[in-house]
PDB file of N, CA and C in Angstrom:
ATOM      1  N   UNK A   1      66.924 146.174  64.796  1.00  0.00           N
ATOM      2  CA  UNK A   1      67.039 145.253  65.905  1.00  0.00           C
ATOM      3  C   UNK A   1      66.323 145.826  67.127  1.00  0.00           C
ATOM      4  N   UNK A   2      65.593 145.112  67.583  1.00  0.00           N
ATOM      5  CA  UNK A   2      64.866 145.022  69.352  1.00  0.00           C
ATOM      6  C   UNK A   2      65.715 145.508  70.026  1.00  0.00           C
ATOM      7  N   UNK A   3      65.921 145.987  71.154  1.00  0.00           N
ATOM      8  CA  UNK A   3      66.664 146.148  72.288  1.00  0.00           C
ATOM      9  C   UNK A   3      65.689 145.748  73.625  1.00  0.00           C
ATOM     10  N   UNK A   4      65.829 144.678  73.804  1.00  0.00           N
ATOM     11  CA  UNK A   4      64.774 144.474  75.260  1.00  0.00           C
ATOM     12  C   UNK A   4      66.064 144.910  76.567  1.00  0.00           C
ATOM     13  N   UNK A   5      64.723 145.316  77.538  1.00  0.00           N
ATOM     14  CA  UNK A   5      65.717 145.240  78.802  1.00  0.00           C
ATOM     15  C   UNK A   5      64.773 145.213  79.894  1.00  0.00           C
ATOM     16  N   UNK A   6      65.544 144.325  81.034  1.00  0.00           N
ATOM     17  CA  UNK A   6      64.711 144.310  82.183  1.00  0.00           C
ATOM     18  C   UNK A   6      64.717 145.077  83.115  1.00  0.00           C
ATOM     19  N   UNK A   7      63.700 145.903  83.599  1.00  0.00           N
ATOM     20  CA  UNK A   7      63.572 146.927  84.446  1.00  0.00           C
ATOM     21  C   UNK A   7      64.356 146.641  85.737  1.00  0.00           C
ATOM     22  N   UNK A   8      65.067 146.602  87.059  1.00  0.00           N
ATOM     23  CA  UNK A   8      65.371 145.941  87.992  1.00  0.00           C
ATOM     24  C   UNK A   8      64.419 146.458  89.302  1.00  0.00           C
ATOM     25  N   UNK A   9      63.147 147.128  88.934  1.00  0.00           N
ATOM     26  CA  UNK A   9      62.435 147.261  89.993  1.00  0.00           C
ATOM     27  C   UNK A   9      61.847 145.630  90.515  1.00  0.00           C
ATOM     28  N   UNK A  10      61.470 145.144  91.556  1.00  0.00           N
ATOM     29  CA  UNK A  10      60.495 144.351  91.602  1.00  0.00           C
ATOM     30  C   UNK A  10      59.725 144.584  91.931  1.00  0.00           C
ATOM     31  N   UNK A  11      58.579 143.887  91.154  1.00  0.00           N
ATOM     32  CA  UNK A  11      57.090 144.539  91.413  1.00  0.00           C
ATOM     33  C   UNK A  11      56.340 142.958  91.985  1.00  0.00           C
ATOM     34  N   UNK A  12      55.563 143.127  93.292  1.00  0.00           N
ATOM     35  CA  UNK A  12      54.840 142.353  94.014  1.00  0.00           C
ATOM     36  C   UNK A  12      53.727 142.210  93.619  1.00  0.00           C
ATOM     37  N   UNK A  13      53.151 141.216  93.451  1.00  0.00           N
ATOM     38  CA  UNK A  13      51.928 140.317  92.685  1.00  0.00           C
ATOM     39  C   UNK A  13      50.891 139.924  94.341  1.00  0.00           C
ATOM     40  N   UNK A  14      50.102 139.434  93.860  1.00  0.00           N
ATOM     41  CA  UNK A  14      48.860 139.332  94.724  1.00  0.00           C
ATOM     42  C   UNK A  14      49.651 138.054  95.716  1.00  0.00           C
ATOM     43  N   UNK A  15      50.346 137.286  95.087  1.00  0.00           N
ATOM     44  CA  UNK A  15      50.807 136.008  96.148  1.00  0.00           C
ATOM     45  C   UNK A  15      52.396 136.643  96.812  1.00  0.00           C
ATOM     46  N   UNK A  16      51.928 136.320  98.085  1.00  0.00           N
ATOM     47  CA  UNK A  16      53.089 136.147  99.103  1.00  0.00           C
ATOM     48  C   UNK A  16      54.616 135.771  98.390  1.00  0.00           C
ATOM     49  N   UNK A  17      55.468 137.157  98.089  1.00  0.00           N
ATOM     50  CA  UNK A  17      56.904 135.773  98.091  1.00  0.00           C
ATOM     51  C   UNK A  17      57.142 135.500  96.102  1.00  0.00           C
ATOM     52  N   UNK A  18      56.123 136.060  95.730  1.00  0.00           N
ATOM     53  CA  UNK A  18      56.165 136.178  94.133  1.00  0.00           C
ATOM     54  C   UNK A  18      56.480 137.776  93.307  1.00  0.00           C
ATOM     55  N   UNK A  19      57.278 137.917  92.563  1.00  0.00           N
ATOM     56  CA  UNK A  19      57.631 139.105  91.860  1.00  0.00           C
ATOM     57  C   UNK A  19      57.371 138.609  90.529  1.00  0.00           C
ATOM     58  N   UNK A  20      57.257 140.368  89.932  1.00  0.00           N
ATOM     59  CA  UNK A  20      58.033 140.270  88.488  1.00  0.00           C
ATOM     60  C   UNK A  20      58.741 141.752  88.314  1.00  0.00           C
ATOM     61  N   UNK A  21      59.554 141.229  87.368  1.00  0.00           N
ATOM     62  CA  UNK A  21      60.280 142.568  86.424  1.00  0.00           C
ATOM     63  C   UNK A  21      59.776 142.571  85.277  1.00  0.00           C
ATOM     64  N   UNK A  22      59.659 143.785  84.854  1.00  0.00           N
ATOM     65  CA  UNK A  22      58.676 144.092  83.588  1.00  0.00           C
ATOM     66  C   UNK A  22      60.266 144.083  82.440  1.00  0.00           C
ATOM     67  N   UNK A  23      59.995 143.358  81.362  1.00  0.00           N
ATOM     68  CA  UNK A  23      60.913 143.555  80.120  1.00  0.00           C
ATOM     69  C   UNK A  23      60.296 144.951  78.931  1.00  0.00           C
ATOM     70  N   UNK A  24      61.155 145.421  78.555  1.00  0.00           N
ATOM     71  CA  UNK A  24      60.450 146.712  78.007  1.00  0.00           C
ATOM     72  C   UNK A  24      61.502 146.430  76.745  1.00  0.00           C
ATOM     73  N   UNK A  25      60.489 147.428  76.027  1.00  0.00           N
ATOM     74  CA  UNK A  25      61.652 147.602  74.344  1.00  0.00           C
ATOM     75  C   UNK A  25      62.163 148.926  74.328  1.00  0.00           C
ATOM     76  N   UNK A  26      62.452 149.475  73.389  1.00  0.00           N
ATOM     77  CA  UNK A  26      63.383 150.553  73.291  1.00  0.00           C
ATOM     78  C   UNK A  26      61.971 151.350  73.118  1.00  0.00           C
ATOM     79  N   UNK A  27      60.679 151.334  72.945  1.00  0.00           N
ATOM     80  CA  UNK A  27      59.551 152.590  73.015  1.00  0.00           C
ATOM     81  C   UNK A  27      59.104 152.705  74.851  1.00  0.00           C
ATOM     82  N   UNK A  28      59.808 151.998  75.719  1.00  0.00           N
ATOM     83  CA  UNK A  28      59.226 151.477  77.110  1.00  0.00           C
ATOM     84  C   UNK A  28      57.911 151.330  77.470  1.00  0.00           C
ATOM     85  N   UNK A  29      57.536 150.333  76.117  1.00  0.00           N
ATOM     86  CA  UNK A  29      56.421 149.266  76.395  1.00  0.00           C
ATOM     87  C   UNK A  29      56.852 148.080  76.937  1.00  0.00           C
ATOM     88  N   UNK A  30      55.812 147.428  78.180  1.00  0.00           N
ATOM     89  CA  UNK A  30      55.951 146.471  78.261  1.00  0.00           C
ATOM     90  C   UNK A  30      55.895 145.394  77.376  1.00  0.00           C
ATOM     91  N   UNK A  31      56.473 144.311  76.935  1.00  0.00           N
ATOM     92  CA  UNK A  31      56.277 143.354  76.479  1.00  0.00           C
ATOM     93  C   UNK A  31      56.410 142.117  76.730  1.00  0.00           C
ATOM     94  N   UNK A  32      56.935 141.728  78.138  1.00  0.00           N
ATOM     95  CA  UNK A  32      57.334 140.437  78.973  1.00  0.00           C
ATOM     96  C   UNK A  32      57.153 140.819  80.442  1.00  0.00           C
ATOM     97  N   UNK A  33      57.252 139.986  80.930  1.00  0.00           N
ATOM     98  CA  UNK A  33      57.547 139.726  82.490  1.00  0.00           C
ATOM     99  C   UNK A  33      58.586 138.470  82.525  1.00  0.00           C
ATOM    100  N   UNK A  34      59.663 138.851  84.039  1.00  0.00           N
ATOM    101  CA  UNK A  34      59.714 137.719  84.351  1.00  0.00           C
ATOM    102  C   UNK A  34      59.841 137.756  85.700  1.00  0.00           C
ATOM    103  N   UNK A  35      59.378 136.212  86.280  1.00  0.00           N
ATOM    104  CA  UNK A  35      58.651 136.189  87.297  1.00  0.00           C
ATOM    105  C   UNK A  35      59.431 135.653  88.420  1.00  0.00           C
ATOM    106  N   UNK A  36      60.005 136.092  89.665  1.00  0.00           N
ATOM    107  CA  UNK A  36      61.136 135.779  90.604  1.00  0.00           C
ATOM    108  C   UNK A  36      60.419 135.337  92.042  1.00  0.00           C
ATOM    109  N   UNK A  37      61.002 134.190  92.809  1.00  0.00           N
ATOM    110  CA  UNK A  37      60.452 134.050  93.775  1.00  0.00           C
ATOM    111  C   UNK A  37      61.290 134.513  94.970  1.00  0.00           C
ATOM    112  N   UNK A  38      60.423 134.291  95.912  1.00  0.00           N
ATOM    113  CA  UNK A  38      61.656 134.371  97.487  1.00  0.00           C
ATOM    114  C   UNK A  38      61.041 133.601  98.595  1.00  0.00           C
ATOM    115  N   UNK A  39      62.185 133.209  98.868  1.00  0.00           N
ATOM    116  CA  UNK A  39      61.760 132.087  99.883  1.00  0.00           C
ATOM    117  C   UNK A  39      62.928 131.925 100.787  1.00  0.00           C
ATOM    118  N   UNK A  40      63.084 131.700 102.260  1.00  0.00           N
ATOM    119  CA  UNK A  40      64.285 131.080 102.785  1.00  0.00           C
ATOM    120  C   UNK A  40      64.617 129.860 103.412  1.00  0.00           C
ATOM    121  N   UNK A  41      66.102 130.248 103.250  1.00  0.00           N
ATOM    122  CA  UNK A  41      67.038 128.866 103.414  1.00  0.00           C
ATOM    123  C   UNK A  41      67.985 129.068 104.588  1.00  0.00           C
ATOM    124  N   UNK A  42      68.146 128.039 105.347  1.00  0.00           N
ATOM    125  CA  UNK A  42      68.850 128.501 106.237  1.00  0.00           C
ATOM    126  C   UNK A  42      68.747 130.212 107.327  1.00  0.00           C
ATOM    127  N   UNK A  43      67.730 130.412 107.007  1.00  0.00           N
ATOM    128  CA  UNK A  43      67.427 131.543 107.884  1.00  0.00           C
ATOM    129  C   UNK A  43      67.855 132.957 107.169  1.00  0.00           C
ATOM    130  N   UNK A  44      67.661 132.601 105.977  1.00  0.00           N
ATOM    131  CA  UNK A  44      68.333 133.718 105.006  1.00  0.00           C
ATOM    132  C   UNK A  44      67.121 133.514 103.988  1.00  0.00           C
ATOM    133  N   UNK A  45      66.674 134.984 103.021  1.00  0.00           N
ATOM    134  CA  UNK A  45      66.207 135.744 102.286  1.00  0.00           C
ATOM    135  C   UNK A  45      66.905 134.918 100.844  1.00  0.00           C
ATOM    136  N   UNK A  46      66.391 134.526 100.231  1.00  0.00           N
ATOM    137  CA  UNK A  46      66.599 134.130  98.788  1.00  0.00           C
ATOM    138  C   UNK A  46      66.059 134.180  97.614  1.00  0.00           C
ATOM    139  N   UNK A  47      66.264 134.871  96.612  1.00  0.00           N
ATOM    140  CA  UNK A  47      65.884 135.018  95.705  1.00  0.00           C
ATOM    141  C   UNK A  47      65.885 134.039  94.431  1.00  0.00           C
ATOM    142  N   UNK A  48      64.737 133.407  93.502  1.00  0.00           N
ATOM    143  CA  UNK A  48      65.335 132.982  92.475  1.00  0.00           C
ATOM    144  C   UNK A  48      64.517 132.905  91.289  1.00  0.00           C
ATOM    145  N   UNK A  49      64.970 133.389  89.737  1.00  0.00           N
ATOM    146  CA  UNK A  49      64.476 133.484  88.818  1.00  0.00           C
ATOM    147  C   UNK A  49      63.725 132.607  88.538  1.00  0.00           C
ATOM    148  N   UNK A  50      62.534 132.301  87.758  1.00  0.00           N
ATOM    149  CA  UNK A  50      61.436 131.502  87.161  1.00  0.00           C
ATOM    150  C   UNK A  50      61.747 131.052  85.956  1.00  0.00           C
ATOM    151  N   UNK A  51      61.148 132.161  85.495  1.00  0.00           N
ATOM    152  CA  UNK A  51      61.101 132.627  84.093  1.00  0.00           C
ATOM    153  C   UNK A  51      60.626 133.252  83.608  1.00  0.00           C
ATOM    154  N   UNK A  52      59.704 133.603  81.945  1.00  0.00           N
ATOM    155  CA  UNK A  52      59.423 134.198  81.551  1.00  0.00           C
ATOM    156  C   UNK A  52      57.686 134.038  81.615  1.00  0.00           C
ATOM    157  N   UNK A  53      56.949 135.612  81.109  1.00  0.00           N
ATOM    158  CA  UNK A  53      55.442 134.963  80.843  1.00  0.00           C
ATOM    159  C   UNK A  53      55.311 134.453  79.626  1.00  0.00           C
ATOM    160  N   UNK A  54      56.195 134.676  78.654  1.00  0.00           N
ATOM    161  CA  UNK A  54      56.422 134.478  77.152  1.00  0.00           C
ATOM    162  C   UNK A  54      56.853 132.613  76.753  1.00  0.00           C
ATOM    163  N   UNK A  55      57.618 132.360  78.431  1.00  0.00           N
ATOM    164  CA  UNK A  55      57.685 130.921  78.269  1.00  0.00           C
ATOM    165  C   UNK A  55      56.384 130.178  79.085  1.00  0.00           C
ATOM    166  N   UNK A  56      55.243 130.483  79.151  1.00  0.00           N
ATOM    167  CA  UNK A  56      54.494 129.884  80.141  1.00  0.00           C
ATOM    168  C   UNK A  56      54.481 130.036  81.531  1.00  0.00           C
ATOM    169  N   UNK A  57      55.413 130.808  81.773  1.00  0.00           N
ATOM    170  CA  UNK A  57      55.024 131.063  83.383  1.00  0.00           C
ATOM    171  C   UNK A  57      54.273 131.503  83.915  1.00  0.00           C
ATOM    172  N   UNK A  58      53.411 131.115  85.058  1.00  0.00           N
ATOM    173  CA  UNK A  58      52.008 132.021  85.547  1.00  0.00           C
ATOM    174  C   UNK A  58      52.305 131.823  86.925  1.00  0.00           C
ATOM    175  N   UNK A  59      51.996 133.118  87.651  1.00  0.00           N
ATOM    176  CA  UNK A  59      51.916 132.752  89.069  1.00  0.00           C
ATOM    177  C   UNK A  59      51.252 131.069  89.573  1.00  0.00           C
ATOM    178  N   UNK A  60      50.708 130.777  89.167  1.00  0.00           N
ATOM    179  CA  UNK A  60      50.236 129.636  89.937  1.00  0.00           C
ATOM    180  C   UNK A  60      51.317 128.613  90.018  1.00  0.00           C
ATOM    181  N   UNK A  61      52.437 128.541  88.908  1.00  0.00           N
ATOM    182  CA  UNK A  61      53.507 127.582  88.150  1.00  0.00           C
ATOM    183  C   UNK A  61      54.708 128.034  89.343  1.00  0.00           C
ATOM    184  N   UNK A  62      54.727 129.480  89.565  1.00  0.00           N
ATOM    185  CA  UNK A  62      55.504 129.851  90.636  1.00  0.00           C
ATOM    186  C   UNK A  62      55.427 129.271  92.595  1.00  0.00           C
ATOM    187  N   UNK A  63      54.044 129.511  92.247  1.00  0.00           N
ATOM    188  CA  UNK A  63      53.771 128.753  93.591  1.00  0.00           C
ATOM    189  C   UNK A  63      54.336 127.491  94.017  1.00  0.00           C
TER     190      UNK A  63
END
């Protein structure tokens, strides 16, 4: 069995306000991303999951 796990660093991409966390296997190869935005609400910092690159997500889809 796989063991994936998501790193909890976030790592900043070329666009403003876009992340990812790298998914790794039990050799800590990458093998996924997934891709988190931030944006605010009410004058507050918010974070929120996308998805995966494995499901089609691409920065541009994030935008």
């Amino acid at each position: 069995m796989i063991n994936l796990k998501i790193l909890s660093k976030r790592i900043p991409t070329n666009e403003e306000g876009i992340f990812y966390k790298q998914i790794i296997n039990d050799n800590a190869k990458e093998v996924d991303k997934m891709y988190i935005i931030r944006y605010r609400e009410n004058d507050k910092d918010k974070l929120k999951t996308i998805g995966k690159y494995s499901q089609g997500i691409r920065i541009n889809y994030c935008k």
